[in-house]
Protein backbone atom coordinates (compact mmCIF):
# COMPACT_ATOMS: atom_id res chain seq x y z
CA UNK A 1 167.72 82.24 71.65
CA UNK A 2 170.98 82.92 69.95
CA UNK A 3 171.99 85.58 68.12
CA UNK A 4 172.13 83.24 64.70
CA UNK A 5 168.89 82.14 65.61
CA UNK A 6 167.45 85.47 66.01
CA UNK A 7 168.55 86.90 62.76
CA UNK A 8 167.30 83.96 61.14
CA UNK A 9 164.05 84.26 62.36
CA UNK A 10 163.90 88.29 61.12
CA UNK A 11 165.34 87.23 57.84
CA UNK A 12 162.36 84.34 57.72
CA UNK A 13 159.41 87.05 58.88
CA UNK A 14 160.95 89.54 56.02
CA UNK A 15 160.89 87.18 52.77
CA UNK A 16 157.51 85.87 54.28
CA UNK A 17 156.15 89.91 54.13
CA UNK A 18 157.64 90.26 50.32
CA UNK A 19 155.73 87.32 49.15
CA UNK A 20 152.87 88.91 50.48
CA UNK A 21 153.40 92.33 49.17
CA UNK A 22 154.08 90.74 45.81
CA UNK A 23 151.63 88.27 45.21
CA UNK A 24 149.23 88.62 42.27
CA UNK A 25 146.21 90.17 43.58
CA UNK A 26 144.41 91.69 40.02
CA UNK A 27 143.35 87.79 38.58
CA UNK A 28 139.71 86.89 39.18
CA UNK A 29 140.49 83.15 40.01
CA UNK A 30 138.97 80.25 41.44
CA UNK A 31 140.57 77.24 43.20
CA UNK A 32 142.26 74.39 41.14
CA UNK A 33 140.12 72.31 43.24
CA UNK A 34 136.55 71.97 43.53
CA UNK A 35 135.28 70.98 47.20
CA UNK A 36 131.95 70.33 47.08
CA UNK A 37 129.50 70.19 50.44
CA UNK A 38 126.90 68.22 50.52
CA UNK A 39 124.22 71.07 50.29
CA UNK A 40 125.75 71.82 47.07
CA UNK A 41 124.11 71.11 44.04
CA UNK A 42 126.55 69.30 41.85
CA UNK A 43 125.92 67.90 38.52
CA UNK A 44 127.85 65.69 36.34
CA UNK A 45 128.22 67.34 33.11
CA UNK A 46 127.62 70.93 31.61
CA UNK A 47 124.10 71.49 30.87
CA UNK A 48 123.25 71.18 26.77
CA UNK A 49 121.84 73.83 24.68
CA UNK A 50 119.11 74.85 25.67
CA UNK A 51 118.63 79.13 25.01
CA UNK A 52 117.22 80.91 21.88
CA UNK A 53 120.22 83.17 20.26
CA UNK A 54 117.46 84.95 18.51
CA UNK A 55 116.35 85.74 21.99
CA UNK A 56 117.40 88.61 24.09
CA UNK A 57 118.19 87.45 27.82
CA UNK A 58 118.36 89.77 30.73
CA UNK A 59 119.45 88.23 34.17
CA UNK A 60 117.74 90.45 37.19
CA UNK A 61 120.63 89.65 40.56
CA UNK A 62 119.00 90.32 43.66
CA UNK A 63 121.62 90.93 46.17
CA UNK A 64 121.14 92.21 50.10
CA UNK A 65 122.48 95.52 48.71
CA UNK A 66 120.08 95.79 46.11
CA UNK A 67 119.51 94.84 42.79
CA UNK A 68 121.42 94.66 39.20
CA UNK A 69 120.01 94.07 35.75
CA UNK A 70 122.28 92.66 33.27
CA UNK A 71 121.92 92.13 29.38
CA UNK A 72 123.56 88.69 28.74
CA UNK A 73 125.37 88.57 25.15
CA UNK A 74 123.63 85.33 24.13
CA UNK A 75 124.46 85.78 20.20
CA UNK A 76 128.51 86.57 20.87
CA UNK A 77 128.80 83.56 23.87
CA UNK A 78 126.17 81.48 23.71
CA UNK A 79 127.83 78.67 25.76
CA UNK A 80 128.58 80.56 28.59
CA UNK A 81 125.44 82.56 29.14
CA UNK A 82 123.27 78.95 28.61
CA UNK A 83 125.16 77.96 31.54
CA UNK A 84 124.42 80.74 33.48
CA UNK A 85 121.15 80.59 32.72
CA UNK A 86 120.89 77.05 33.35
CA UNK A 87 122.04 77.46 36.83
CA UNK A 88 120.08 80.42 37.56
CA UNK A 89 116.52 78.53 36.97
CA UNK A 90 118.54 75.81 38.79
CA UNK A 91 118.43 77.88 41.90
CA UNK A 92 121.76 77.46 42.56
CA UNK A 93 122.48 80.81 42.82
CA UNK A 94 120.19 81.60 45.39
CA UNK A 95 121.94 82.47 48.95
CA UNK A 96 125.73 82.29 47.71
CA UNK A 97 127.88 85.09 48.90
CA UNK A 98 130.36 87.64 47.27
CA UNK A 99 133.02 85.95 48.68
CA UNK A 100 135.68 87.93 46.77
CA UNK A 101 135.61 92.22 46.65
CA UNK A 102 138.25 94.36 45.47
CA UNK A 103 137.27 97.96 45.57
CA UNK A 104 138.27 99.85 42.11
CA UNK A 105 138.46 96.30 40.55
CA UNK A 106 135.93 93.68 41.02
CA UNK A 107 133.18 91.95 42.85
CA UNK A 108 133.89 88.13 42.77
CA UNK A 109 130.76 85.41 43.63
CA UNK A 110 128.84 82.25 42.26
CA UNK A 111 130.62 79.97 44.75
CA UNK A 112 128.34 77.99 46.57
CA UNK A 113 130.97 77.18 49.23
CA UNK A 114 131.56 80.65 49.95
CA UNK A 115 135.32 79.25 50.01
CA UNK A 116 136.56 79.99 46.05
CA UNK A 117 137.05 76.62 45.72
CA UNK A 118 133.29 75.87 44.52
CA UNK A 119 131.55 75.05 41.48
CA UNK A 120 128.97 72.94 40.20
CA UNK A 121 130.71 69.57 39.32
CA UNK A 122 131.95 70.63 36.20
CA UNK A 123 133.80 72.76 33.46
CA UNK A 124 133.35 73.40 30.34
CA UNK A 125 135.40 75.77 27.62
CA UNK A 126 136.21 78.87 26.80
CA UNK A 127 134.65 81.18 23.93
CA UNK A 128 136.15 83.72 22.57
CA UNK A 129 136.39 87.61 24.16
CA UNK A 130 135.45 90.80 21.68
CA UNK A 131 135.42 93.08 24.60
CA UNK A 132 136.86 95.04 27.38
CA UNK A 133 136.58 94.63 31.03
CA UNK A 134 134.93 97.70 31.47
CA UNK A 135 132.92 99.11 34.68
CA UNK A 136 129.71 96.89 34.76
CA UNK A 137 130.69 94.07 32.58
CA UNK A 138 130.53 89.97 33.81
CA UNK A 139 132.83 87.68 32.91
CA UNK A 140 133.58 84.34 34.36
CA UNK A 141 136.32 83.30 36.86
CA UNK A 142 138.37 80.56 36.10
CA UNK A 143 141.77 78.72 37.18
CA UNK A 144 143.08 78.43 33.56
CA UNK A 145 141.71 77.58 30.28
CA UNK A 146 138.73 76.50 29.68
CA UNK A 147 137.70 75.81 33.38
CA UNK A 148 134.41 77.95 33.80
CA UNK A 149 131.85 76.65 36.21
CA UNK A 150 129.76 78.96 38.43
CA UNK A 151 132.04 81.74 39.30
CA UNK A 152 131.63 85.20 37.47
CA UNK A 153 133.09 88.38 38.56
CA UNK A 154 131.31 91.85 37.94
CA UNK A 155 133.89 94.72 37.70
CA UNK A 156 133.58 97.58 39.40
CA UNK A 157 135.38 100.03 37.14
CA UNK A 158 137.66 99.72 33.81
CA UNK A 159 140.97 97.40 33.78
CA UNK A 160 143.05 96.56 31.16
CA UNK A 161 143.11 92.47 31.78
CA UNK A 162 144.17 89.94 29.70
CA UNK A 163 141.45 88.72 27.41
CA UNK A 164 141.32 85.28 29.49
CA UNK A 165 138.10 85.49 31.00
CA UNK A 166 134.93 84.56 29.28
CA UNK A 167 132.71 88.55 29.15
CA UNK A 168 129.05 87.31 28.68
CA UNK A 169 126.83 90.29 29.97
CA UNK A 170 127.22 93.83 31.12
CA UNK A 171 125.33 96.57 33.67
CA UNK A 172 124.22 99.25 30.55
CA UNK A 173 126.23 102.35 31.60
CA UNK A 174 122.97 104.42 31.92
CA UNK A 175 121.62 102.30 34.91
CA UNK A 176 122.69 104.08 37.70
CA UNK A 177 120.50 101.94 40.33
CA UNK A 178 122.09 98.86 38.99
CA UNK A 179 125.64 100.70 39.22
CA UNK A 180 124.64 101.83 42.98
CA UNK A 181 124.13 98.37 43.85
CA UNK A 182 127.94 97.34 42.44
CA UNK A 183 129.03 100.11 44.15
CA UNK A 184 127.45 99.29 47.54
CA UNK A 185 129.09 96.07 47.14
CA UNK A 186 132.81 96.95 46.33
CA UNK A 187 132.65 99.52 49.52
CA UNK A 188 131.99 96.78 52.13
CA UNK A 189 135.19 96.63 54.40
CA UNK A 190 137.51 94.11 53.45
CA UNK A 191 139.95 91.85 55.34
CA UNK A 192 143.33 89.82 54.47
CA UNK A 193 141.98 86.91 52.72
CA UNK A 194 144.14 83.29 53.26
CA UNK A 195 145.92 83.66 50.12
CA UNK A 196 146.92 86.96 51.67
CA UNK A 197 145.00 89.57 49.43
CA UNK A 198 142.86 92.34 50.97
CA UNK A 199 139.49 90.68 49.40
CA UNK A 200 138.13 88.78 52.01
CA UNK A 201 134.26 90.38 53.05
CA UNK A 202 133.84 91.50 56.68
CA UNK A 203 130.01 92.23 56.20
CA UNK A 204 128.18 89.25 54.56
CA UNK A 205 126.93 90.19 51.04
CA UNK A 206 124.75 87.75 49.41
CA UNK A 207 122.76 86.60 46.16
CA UNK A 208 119.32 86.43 47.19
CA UNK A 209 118.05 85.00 43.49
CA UNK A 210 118.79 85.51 39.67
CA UNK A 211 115.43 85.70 37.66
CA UNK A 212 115.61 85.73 33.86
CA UNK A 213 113.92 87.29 31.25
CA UNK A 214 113.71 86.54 27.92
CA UNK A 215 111.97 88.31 25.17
C-alpha cells in the first residue's frame, strides 16, 4: 500500500465515523418501504369507521415484560385510534417485537417484520396533534406525512418533538405498574442498529396481545 493510498483510506474511515456520529437518531420513523412476508397480514385499504366516539376505549398491551394500560383519545383522533383498534381485534399485533428502544426517549414496535420496514398494506392520514410527547404517551411512527400504518412508539420520558406524529393514547401518570413495564422495556441492552443508531434490541421484547375495552 502506498502512502497516498493509506491516507486515503484514514480520510475514508473518518468521514464514514462523522456520518455516524451525526445522523438523526431522535425521529420515530419507519421505512419508506413496506416489505411484507408472507405471514404478514396485509390488507388493501385502511379499515372504515367502525368505533363509538361517545365511547371510552382502553387498549390493555401485554408485553414479555409485563403489561401497560392505555386510554386511547377516541374523541380528539378518531381515525387513528379506529385503526389501532381495528388491528388489535385483527390480531395482528400479537407476537411483533419492539424492534426499536431508545432509553430516555422511546420504545418503537407494531412492525410485524421486526425489520422497520413493516406495515399492514396501507396508509392512511394524519390528524391533527393537541399534545405533548410526554412520558407515557403513543403516537404513531411514520416516514412523512400522512403515512401511518401499524407502527406506534410509546415514549419513555418527555421530549420536545415536532408535532408530526399522530398522539392517540397515553399511560395515566398515576399507573406506576404500567410505567414499570415501559421502563423494563427502555433498559434492555441495546446494539448499533443498520442505520447506525444505538436502538437495535439485544434481548427479544415482544407484544404478546392488545385486548380492548370499551365502555
Amino acid at each position: 500500500m502506498t502512502k497516498k493510498t493509506g491516507l486515503l483510506l484514514m480520510l475514508l474511515v473518518v468521514l464514514f465515523g462523522l456520518v455516524v456520529l451525526f445522523r438523526p437518531f431522535n425521529t420515530p420513523s419507519m421505512s419508506t418501504t413496506p416489505t411484507p412476508t408472507p405471514s404478514v397480514k396485509q390488507y388493501s385499504a385502511a379499515p372504515s369507521m367502525s368505533i363509538d366516539q361517545k365511547k371510552t376505549y382502553t387498549a390493555l398491551i401485554e408485553t414479555s415484560k409485563g403489561t401497560m394500560t392505555i386510554a386511547l383519545f377516541a374523541k380528539e383522533v378518531p381515525v387513528t385510534v379506529n385503526n389501532f383498534i381495528f388491528l388489535a381485534r385483527e390480531g395482528f399485533y400479537a407476537g411483533t417485537p419492539f424492534h426499536r428502544i431508545i432509553k430516555g426517549f422511546m420504545i418503537q414496535g407494531g412492525d410485524p417484520t421486526g425489520t422497520g420496514m413493516g406495515s399492514p398494506g396501507y396508509r392512511f392520514d394524519d390528524e391533527p396533534v393537541a399534545r405533548e410527547y410526554t412520558r407515557g404517551t403513543i403516537a404513531m411512527a411514520n416516514s412523512g406525512p400522512d403515512s401511518n400504518g401499524s407502527q406506534f412508539f410509546v415514549m419513555h420520558a418527555d421530549y420536545p418533538l415536532r408535532k408530526n406524529y399522530v398522539i392517540f393514547g397515553s399511560v395515566d401518570a398515576t399507573d406506576s405498574a404500567s410505567l414499570a413495564t415501559l421502563d423494563a422495556i427502555a433498559s434492555v441492552p441495546t446494539g448499533m442498529s443498520a442505520g447506525g443508531e444505538m436502538s437495535k434490541p439485544q434481548e427479544k421484547v415482544t407484544i404478546e396481545s392488545v385486548t380492548i375495552k370499551e365502555e
